[in-house]
N, C-alpha and C. Protein backbone atom coordinates (compact mmCIF):
# COMPACT_ATOMS: atom_id res chain seq x y z
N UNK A 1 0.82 -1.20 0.00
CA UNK A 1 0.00 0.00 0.00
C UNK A 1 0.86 1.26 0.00
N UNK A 2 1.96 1.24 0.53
CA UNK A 2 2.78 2.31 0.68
C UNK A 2 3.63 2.59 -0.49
N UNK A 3 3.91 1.92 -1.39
CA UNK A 3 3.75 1.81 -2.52
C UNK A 3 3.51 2.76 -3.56
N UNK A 4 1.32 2.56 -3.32
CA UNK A 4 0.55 3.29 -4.27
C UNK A 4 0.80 4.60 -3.84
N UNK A 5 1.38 4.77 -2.73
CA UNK A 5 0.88 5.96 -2.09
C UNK A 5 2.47 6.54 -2.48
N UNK A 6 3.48 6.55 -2.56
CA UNK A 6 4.91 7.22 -3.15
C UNK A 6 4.41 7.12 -4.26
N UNK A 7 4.16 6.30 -5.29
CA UNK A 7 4.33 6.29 -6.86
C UNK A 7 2.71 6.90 -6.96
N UNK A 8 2.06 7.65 -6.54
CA UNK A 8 0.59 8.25 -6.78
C UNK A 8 1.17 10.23 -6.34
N UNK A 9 1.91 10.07 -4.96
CA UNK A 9 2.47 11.37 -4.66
C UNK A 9 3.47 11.45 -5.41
N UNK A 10 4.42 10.88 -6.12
CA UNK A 10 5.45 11.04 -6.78
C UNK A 10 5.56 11.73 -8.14
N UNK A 11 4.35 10.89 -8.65
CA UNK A 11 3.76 11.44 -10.12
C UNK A 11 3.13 12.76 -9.73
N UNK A 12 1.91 13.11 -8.49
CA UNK A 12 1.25 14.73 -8.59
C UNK A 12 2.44 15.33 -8.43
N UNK A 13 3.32 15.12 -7.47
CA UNK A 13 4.97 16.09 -7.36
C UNK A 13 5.31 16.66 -8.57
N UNK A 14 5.57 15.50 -9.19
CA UNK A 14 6.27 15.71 -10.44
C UNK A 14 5.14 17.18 -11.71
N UNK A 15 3.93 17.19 -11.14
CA UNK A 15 3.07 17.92 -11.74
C UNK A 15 2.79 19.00 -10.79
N UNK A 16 3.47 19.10 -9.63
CA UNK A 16 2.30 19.91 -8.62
C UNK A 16 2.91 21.33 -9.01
N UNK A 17 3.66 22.09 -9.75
CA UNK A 17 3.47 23.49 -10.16
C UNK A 17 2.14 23.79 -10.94
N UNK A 18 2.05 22.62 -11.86
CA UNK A 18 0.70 22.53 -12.58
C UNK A 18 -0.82 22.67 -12.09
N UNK A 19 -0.56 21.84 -10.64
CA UNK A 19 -1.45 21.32 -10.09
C UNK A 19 -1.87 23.11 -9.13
N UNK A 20 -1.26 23.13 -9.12
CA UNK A 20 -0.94 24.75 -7.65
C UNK A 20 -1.58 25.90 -9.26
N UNK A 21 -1.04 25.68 -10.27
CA UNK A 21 -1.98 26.76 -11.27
C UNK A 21 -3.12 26.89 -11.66
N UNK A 22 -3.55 25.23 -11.81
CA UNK A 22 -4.72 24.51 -11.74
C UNK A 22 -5.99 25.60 -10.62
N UNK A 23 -5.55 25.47 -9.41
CA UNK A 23 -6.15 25.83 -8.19
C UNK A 23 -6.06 27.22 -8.68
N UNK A 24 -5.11 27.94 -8.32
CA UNK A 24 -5.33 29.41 -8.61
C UNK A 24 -6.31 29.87 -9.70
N UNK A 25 -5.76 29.34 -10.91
CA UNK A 25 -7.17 29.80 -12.15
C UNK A 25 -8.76 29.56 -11.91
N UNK A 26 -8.63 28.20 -11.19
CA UNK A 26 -10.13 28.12 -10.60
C UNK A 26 -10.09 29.27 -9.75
N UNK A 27 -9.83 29.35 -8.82
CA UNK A 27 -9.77 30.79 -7.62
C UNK A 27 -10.16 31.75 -8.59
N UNK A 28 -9.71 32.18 -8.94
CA UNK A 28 -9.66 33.65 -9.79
C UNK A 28 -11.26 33.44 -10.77
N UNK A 29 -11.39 32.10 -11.72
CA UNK A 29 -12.50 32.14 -12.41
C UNK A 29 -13.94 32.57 -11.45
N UNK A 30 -13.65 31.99 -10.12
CA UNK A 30 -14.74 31.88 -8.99
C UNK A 30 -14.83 33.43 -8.58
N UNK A 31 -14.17 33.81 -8.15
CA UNK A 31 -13.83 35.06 -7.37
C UNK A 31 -13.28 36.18 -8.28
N UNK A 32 -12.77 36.10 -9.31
CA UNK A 32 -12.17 36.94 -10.14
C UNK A 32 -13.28 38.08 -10.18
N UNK A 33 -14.46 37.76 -10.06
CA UNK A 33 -15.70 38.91 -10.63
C UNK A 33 -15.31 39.93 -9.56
N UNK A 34 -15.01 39.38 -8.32
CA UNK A 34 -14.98 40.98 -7.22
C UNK A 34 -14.20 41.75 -7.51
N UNK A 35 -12.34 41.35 -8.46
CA UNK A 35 -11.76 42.33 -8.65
C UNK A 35 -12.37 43.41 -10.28
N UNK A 36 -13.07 42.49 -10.71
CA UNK A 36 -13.18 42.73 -11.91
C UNK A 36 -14.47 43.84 -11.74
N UNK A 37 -15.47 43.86 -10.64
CA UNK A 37 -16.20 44.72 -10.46
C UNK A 37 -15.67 45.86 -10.03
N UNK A 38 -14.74 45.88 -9.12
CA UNK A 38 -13.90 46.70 -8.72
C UNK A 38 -13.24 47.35 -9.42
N UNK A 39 -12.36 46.96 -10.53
CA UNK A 39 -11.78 47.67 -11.47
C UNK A 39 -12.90 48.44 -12.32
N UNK A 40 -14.40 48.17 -12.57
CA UNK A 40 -15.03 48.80 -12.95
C UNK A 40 -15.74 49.64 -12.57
N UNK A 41 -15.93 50.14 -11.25
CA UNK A 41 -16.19 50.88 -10.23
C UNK A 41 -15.20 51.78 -10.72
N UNK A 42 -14.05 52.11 -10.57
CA UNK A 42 -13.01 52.44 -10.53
C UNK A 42 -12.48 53.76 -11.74
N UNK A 43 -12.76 52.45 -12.35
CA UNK A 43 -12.82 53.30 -13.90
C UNK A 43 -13.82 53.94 -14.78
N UNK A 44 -15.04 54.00 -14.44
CA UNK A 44 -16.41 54.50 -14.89
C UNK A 44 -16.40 55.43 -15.51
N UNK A 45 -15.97 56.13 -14.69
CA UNK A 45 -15.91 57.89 -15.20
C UNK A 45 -14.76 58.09 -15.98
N UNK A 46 -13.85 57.47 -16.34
CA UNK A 46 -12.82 57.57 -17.64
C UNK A 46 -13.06 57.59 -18.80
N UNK A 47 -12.07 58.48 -19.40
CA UNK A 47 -12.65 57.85 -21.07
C UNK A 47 -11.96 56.85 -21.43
N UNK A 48 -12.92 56.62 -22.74
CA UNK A 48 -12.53 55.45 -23.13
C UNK A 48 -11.09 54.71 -23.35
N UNK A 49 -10.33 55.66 -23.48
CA UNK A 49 -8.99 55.01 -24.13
C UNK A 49 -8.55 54.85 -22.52
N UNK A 50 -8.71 55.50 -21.62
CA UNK A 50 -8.26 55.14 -20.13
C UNK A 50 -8.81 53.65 -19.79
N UNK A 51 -9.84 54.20 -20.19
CA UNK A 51 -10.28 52.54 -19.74
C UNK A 51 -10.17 51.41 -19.87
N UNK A 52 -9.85 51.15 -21.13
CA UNK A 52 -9.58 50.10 -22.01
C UNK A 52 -7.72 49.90 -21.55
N UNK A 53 -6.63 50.87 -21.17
CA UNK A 53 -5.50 50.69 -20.64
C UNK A 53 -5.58 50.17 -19.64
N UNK A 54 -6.68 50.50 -18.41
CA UNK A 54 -6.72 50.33 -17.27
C UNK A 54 -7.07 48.85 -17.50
N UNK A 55 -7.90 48.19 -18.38
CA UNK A 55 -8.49 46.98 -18.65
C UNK A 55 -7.64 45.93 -18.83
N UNK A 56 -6.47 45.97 -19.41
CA UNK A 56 -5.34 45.57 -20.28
C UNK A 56 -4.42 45.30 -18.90
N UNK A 57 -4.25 46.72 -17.95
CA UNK A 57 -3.51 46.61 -17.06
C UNK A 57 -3.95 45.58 -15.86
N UNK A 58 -5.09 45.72 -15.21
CA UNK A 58 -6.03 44.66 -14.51
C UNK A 58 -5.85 43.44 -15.22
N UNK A 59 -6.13 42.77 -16.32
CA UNK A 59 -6.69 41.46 -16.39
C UNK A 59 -5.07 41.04 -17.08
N UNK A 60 -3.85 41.90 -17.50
CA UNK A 60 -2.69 41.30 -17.93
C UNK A 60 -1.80 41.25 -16.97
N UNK A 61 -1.97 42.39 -15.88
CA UNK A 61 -1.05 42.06 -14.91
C UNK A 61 -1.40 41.79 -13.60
N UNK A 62 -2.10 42.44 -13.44
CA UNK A 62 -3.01 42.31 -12.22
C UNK A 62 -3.20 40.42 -11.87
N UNK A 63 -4.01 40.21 -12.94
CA UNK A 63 -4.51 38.33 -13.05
C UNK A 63 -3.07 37.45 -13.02
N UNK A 64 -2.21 38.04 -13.64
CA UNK A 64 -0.76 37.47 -14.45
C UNK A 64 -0.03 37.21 -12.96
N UNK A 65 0.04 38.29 -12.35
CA UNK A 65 0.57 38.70 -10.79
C UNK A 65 0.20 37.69 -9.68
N UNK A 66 -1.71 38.00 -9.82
CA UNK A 66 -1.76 36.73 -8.93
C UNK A 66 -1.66 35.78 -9.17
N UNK A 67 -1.89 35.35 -10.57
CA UNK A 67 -1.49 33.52 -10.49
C UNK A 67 -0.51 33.11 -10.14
N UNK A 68 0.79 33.69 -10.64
CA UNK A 68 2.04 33.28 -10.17
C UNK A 68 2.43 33.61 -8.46
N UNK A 69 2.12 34.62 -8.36
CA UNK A 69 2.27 34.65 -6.63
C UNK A 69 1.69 34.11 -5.84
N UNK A 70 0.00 33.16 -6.40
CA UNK A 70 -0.40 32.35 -5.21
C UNK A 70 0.06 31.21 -5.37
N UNK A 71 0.07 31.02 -7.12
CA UNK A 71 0.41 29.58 -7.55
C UNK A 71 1.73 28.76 -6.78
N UNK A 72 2.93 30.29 -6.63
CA UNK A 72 4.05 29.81 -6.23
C UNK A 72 3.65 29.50 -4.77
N UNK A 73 3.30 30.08 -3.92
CA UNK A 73 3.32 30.00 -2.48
C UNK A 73 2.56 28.73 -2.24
N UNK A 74 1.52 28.58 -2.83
CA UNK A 74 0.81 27.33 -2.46
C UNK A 74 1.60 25.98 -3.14
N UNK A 75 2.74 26.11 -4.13
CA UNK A 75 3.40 25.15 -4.07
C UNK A 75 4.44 25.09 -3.56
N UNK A 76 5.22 25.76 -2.92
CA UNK A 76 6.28 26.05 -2.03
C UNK A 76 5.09 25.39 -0.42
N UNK A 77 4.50 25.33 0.34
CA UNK A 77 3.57 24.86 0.97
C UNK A 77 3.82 24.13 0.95
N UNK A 78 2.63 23.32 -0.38
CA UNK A 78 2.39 22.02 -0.33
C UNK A 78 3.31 20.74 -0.68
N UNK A 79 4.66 21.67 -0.88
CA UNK A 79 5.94 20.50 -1.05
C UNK A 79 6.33 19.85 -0.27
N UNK A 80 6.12 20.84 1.18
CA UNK A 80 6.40 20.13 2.77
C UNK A 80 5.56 18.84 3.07
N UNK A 81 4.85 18.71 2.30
CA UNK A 81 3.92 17.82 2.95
C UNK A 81 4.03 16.31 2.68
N UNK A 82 4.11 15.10 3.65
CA UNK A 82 4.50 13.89 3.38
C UNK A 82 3.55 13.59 2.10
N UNK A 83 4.02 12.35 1.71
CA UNK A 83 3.15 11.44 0.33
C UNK A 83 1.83 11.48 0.74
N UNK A 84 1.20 10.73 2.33
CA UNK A 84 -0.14 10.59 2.46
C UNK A 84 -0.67 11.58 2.39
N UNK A 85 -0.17 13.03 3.02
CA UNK A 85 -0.86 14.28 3.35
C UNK A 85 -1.21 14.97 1.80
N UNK A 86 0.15 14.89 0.80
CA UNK A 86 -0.04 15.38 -0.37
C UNK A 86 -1.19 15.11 -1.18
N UNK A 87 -1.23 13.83 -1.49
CA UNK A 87 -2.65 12.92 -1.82
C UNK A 87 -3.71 13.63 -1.19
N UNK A 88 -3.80 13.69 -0.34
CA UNK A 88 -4.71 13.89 0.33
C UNK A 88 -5.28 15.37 0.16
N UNK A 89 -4.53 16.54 0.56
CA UNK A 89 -4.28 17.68 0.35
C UNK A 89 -4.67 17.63 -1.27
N UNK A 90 -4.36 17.28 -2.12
CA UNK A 90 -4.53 17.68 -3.60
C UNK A 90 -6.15 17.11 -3.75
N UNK A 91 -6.40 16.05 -3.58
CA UNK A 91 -7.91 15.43 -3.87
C UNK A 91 -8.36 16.14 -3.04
N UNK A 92 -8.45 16.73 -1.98
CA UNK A 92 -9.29 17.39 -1.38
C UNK A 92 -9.22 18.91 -1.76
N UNK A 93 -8.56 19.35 -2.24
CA UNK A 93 -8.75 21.04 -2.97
C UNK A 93 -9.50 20.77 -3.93
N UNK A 94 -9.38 19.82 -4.82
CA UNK A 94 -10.19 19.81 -6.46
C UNK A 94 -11.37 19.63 -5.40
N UNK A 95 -11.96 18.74 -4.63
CA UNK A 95 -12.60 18.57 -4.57
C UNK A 95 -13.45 19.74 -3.36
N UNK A 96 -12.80 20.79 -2.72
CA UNK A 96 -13.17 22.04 -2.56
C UNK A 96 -13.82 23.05 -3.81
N UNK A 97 -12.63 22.74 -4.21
CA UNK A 97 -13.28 23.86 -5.89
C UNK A 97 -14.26 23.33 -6.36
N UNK A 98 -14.75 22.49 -6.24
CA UNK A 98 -15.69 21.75 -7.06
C UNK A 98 -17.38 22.32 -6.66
N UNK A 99 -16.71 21.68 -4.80
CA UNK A 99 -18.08 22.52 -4.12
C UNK A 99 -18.75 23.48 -4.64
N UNK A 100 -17.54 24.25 -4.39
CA UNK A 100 -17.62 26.32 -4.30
C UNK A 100 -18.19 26.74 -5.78
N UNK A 101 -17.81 25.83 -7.07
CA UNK A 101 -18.39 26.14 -8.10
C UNK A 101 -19.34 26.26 -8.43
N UNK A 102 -19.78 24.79 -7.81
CA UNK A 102 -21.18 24.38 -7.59
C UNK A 102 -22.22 25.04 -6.90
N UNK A 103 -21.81 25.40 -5.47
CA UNK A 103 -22.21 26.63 -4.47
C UNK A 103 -22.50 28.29 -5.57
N UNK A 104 -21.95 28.45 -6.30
CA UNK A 104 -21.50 29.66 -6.98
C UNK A 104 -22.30 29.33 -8.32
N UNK A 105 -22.76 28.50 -8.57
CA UNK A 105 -23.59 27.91 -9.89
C UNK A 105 -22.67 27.61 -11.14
N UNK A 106 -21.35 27.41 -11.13
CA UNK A 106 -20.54 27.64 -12.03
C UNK A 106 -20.76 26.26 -12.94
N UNK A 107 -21.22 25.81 -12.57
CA UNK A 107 -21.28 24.42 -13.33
C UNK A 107 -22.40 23.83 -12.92
């Protein structure tokens, strides 16, 4: 059994930057609307060509920024974590996001 459980954590390892981007893009698809309302709050009263920079700037760097800065931290994290916990820890986030989507009507 201990086994399945190195050669099952071994292989997500081998993917878990993927796996940690995975999570963030869901995050952001779920939640992304609050910054995105926000940036439009924000910018209302601009003209157009402001806005459309400001738009460019929000969703290219702004989005770009957080994926990589949560993506990294949450895999810097979840590296500490033994084989059982990793497994464990990874099936149970997808299967968080899944909720919250669901909760959120996303699917």
């Amino acid at each position: 059994m201990q086994e399945i459980i190195n050669n099952t954590a071994g292989y997500l390892r081998g993917h878990g930057d993927i796996i940690c981007y995975a999570w963030t893009a869901a995050w952001l698809v779920l939640y992304g609307s609050v910054l995105a309302k926000f940036a439009k709050n924000v910018a209302r009263s601009w003209h157009f060509v402001f806005r459309v920079l400001f738009f460019i700037v929000v969703c290219g760097f702004a989005y770009g920024m957080l994926t990589v800065l949560i993506a990294s931290q949450i895999h810097q994290k979840l590296s500490r974590l033994n084989d059982s916990w990793y497994i464990v820890a990874v099936v149970s986030a997808f299967f968080l996001i899944g909720i919250l989507a669901e909760k959120k009507r996303q699917i």
